[in-house]
N, C-alpha and C. Protein backbone atom coordinates (compact mmCIF):
# COMPACT_ATOMS: atom_id res chain seq x y z
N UNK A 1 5.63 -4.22 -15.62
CA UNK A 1 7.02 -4.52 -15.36
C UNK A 1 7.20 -6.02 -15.15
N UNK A 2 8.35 -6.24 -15.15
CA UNK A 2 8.71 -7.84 -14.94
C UNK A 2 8.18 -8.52 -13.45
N UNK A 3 7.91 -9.65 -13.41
CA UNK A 3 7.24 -10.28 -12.77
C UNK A 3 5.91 -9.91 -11.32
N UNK A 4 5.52 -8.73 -12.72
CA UNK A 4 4.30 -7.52 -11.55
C UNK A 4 3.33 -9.57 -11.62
N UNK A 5 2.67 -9.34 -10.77
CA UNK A 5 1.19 -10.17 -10.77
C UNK A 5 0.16 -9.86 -10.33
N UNK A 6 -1.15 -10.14 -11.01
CA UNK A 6 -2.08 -9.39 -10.54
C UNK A 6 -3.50 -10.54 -10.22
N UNK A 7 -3.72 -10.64 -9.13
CA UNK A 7 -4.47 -12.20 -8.88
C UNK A 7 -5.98 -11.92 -9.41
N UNK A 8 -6.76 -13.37 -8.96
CA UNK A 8 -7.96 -13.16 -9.66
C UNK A 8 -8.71 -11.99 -8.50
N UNK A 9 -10.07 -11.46 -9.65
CA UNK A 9 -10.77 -10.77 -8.83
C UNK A 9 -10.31 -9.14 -8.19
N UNK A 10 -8.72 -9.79 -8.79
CA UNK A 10 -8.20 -8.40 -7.94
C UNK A 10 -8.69 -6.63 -9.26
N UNK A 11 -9.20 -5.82 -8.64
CA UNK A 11 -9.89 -4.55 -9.89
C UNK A 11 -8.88 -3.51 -9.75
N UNK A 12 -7.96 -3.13 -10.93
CA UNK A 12 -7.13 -2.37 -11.04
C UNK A 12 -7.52 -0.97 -11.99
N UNK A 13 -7.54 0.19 -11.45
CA UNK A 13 -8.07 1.02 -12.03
C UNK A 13 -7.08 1.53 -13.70
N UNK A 14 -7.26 2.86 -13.92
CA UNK A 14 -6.69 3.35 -15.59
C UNK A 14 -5.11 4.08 -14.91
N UNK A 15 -4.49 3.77 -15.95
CA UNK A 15 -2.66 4.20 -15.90
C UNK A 15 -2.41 4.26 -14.16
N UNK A 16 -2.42 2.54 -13.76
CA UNK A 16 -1.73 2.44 -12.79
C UNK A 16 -0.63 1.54 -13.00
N UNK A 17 0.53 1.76 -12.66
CA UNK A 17 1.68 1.32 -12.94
C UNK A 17 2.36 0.44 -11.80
N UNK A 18 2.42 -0.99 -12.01
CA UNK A 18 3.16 -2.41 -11.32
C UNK A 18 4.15 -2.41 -11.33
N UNK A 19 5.18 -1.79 -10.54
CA UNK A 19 6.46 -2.65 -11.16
C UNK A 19 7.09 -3.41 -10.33
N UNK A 20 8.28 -4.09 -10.50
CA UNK A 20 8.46 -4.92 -10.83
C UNK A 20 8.88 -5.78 -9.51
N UNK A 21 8.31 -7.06 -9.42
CA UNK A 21 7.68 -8.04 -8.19
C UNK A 21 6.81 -7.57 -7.57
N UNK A 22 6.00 -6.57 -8.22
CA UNK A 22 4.66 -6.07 -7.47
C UNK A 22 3.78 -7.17 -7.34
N UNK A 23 2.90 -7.47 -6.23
CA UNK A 23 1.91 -8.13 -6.11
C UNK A 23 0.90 -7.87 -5.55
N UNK A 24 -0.75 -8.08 -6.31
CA UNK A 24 -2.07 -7.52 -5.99
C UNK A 24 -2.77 -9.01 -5.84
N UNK A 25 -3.09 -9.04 -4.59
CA UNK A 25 -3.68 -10.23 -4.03
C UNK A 25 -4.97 -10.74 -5.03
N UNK A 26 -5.65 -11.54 -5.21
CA UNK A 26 -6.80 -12.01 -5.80
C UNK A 26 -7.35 -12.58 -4.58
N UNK A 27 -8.63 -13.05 -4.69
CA UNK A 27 -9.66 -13.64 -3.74
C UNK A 27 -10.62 -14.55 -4.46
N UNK A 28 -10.41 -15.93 -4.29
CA UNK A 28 -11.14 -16.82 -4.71
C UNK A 28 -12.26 -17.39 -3.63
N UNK A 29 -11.50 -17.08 -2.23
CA UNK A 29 -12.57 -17.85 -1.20
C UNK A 29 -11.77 -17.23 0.13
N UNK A 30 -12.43 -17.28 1.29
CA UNK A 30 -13.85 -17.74 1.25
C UNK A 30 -14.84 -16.88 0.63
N UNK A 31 -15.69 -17.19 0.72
CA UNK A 31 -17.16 -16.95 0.11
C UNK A 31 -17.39 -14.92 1.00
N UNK A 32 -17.77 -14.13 0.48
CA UNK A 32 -17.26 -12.68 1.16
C UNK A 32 -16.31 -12.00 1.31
N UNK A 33 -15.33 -13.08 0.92
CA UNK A 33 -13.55 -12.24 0.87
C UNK A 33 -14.02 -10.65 -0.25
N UNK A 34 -13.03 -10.25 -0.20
CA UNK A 34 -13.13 -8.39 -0.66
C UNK A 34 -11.87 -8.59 -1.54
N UNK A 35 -12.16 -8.25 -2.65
CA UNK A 35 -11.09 -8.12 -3.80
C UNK A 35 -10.34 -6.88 -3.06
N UNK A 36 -8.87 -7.00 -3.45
CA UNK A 36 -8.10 -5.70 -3.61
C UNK A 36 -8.65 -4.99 -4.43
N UNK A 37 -8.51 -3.12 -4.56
CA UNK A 37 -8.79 -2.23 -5.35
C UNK A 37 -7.24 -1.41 -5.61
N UNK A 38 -7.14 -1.01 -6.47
CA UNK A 38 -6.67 0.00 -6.71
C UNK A 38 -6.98 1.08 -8.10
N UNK A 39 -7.30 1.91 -7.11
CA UNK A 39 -7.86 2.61 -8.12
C UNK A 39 -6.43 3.51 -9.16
N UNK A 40 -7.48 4.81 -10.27
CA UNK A 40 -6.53 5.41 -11.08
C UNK A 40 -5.53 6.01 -10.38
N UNK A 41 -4.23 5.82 -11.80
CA UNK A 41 -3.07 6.56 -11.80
C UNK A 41 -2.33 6.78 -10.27
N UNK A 42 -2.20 5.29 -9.76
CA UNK A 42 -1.97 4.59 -8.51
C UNK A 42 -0.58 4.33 -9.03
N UNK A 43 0.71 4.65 -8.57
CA UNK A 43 2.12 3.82 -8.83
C UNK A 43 2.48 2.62 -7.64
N UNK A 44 2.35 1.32 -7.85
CA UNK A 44 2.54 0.86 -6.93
C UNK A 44 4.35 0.51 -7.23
N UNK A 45 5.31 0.42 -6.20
CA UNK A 45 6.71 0.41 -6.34
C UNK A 45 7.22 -1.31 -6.67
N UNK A 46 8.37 -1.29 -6.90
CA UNK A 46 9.03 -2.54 -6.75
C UNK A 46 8.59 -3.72 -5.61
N UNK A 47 8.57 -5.25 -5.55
CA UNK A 47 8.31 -5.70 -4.54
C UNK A 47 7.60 -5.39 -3.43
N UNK A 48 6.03 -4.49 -4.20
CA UNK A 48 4.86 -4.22 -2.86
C UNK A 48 4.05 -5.00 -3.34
N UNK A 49 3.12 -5.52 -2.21
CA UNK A 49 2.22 -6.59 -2.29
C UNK A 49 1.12 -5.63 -1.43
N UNK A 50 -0.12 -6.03 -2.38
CA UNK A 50 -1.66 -5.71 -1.90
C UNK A 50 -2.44 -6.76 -1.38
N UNK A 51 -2.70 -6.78 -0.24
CA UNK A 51 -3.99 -8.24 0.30
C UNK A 51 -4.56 -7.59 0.48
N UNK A 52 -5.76 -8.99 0.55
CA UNK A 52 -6.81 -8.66 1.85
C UNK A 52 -7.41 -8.25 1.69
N UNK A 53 -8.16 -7.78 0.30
CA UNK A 53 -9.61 -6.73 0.32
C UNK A 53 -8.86 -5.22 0.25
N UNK A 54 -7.51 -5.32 0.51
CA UNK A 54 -6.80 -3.48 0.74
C UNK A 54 -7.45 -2.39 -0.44
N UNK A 55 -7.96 -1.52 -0.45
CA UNK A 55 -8.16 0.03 -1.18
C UNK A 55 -7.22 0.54 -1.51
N UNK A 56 -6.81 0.96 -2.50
CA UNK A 56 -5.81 1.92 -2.56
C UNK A 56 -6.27 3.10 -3.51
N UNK A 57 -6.52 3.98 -2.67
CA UNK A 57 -7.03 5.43 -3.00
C UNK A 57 -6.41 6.00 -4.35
N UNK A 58 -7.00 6.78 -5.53
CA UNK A 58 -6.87 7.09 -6.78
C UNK A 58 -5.09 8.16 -5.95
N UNK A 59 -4.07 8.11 -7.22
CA UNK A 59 -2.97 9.33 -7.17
C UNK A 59 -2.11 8.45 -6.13
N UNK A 60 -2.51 7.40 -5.19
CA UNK A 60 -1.73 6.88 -3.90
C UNK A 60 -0.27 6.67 -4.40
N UNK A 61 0.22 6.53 -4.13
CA UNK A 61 2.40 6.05 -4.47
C UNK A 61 2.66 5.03 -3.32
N UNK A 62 2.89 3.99 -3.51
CA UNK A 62 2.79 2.96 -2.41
C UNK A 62 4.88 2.93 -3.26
N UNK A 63 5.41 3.22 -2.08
CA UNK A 63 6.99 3.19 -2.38
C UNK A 63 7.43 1.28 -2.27
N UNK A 64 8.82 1.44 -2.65
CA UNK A 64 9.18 -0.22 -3.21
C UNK A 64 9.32 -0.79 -1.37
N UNK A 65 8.60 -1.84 -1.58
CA UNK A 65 8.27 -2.65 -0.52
C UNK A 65 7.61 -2.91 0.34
N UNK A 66 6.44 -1.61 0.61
CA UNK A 66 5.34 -1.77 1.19
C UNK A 66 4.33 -2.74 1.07
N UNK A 67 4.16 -3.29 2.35
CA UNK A 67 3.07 -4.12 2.47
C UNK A 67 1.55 -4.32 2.64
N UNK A 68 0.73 -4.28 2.22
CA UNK A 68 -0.54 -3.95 2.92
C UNK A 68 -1.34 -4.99 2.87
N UNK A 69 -2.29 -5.34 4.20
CA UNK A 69 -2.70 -6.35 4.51
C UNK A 69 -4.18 -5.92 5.11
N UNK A 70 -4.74 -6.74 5.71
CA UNK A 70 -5.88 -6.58 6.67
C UNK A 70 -5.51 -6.33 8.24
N UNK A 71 -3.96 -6.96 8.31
CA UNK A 71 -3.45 -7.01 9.35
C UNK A 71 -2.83 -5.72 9.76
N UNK A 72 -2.55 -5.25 9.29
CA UNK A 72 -1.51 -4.02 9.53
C UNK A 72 -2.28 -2.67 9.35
N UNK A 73 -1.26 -2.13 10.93
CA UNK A 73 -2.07 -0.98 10.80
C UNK A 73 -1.41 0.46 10.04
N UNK A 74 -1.69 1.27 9.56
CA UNK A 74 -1.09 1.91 8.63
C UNK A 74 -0.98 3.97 9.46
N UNK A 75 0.05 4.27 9.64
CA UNK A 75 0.07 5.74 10.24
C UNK A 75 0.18 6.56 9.47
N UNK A 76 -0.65 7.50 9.57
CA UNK A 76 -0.30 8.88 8.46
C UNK A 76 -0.04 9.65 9.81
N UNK A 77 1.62 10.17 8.80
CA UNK A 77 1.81 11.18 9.34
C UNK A 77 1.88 12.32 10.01
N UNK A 78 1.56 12.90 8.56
CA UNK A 78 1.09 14.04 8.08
C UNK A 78 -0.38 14.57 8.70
N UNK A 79 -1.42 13.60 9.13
CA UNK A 79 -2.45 13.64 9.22
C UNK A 79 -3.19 13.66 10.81
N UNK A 80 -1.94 12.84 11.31
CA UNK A 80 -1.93 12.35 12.59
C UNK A 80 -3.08 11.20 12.62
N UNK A 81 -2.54 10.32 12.09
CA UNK A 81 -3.95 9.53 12.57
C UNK A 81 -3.68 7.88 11.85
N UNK A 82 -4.65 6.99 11.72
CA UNK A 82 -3.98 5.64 12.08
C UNK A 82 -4.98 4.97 11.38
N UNK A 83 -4.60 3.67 9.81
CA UNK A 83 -5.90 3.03 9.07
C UNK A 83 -5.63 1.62 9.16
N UNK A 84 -6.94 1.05 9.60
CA UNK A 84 -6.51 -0.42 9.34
C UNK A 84 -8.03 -0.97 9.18
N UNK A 85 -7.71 -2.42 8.86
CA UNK A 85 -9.14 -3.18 8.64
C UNK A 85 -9.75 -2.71 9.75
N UNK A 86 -11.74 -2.89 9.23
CA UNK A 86 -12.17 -2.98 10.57
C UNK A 86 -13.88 -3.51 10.47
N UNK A 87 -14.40 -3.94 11.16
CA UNK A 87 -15.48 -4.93 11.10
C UNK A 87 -16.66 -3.93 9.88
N UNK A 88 -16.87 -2.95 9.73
CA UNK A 88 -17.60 -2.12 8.61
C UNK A 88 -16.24 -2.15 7.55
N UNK A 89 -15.48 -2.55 7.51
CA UNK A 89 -14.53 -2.35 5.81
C UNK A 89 -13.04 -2.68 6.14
N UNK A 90 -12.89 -2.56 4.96
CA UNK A 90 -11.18 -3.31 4.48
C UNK A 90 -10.06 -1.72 5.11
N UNK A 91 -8.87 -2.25 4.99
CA UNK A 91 -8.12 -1.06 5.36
C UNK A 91 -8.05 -0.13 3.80
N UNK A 92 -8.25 0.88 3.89
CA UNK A 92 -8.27 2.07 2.85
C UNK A 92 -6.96 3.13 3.17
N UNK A 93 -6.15 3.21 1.91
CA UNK A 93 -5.46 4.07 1.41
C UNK A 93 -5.71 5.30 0.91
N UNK A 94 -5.87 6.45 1.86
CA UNK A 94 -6.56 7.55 1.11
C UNK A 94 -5.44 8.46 -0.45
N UNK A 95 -6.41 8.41 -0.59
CA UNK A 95 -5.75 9.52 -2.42
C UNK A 95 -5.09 10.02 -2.21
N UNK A 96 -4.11 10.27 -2.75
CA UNK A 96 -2.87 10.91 -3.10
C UNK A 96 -1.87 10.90 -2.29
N UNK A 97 -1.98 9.77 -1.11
CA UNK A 97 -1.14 9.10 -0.15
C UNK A 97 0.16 8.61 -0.81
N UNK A 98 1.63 9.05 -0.07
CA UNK A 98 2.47 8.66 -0.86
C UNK A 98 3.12 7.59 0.83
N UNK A 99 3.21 6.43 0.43
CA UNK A 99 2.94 5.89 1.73
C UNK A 99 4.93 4.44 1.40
N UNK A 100 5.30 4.67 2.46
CA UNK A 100 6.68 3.78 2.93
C UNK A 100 6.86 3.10 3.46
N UNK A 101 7.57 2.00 3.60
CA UNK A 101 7.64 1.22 4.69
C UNK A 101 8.37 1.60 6.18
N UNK A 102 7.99 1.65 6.78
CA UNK A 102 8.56 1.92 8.14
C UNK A 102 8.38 0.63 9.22
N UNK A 103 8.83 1.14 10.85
CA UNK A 103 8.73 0.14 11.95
C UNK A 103 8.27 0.79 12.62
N UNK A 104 7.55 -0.04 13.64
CA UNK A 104 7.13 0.69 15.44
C UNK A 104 7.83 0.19 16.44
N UNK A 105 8.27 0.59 17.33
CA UNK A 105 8.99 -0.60 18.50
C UNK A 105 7.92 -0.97 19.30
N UNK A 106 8.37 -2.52 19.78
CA UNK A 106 7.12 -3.10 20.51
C UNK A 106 7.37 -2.75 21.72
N UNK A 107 6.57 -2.78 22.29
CA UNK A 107 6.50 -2.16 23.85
C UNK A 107 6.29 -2.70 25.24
N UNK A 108 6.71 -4.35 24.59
CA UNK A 108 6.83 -5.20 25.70
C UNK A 108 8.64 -5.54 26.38
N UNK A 109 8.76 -5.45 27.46
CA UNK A 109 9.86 -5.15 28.03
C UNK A 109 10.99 -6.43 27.61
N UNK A 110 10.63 -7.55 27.50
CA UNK A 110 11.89 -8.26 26.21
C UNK A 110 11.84 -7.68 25.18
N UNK A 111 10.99 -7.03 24.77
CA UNK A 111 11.42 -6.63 22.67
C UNK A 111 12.37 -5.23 22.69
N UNK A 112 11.64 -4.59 23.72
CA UNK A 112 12.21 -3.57 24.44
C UNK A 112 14.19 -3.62 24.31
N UNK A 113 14.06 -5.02 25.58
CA UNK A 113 16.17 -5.18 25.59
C UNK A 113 16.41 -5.54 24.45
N UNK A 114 15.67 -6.27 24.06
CA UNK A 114 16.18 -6.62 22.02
C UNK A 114 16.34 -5.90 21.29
N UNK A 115 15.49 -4.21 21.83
CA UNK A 115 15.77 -4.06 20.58
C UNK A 115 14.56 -3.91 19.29
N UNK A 116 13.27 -5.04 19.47
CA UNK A 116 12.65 -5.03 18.18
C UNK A 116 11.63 -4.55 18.09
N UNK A 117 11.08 -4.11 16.75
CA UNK A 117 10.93 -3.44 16.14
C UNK A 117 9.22 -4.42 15.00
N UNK A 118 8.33 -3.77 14.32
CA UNK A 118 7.39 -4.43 13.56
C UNK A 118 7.90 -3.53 12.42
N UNK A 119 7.18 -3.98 11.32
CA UNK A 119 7.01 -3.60 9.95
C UNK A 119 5.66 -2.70 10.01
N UNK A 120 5.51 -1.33 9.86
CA UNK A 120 4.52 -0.82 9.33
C UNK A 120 4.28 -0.08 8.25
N UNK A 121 3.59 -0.18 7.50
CA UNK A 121 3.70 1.34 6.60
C UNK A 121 3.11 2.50 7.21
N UNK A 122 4.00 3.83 6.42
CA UNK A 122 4.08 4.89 6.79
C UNK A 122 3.43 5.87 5.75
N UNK A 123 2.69 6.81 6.12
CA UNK A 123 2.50 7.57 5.48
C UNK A 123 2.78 8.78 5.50
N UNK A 124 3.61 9.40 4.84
CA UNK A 124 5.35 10.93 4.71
C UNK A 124 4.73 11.73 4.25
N UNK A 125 3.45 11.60 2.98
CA UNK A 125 3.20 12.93 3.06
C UNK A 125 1.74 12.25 1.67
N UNK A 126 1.68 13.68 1.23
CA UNK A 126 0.07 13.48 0.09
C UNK A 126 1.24 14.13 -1.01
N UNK A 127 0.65 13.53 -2.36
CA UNK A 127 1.49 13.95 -3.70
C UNK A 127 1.33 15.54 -3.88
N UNK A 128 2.08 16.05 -4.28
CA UNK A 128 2.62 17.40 -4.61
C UNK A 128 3.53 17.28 -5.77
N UNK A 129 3.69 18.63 -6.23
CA UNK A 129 4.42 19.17 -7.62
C UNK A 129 5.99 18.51 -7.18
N UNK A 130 6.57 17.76 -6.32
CA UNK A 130 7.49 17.31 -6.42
C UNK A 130 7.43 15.91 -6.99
N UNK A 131 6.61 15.08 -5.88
CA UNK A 131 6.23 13.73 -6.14
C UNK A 131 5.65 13.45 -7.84
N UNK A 132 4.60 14.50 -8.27
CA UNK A 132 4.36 14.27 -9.50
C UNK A 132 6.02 14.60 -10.59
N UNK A 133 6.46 15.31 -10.38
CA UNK A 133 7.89 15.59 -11.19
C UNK A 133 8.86 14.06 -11.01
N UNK A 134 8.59 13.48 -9.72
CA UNK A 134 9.38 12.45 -9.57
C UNK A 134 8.93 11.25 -10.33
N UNK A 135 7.72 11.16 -10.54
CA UNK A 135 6.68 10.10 -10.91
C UNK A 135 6.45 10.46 -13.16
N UNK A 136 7.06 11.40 -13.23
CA UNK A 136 6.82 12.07 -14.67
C UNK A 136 7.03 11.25 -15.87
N UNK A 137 8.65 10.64 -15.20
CA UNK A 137 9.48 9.91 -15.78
C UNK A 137 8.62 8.70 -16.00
N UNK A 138 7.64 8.46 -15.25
CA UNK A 138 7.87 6.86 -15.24
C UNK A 138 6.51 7.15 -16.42
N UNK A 139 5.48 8.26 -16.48
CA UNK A 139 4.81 8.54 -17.32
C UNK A 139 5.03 8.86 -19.06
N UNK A 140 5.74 9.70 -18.85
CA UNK A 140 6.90 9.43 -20.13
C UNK A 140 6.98 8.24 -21.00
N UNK A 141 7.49 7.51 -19.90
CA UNK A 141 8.10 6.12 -20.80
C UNK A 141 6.84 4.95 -20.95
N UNK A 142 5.52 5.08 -19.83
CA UNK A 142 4.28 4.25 -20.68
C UNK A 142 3.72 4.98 -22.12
């Protein structure tokens, strides 16, 4: 798609689909940095960006605007449970993760009266006969 980019180093697996202002980090330095992955038949959405060494598990659906980093920690749902970098490995996207952007509220008593809120991604559910019907179209037309 229009202005997908895909940096150096970065390893993109078979019929995964960029679109459009997608971005997949590359890693030139330092020296040990961790390429992004994404593996097969991965849809990454509109304006999502991959850093950091991030995995993204074969079937995953990363929806338009998700972020993924080394920094951020990532909630599944569905699963109950919580992924992020960590001194044995990069943060990993498990398969067939269909994953959103969401927020957490911070829990310090000014952010609290404010009001604010972080950026996390979310993970709503694992692909099913809906998600693939939704995703059909976009198969179709490669």
């Amino acid at each position: 798609d229009s202005h997908a980019l895909v940096g150096s180093c970065a390893q993109v697996g078979k019929r995964v689909h960029l679109s459009a202002g997608a971005m997949l980090g590359g890693v030139l330095e330092p020296v040990g940095a961790l390429p992004v992955i994404v593996e097969d038949e991965v849809l990454v959405g509109g304006n999502c960006g991959v850093y950091e060494g991030a995995i993204v598990g074969r079937r995953a659906v990363l929806g338009s605007g998700v972020i993924l980093t080394g920094s951020v920690t990532v909630y599944d749902v569905p699963r109950q449970t919580t992924y992020r970098r960590t001194a044995d490995g990069p943060l990993r996207i498990p398969e067939g993760a269909v994953v959103v952007p969401g927020s957490r509220r911070l829990a310090d008593a000014f952010a609290e009266r404010q009001g604010l809120a972080l950026y996390t991604p979310v993970i709503v559910k694992y692909r099913d006969d809906k998600t693939d019907g939704a995703t059909a179209l976009e198969e179709a037309l490669r």
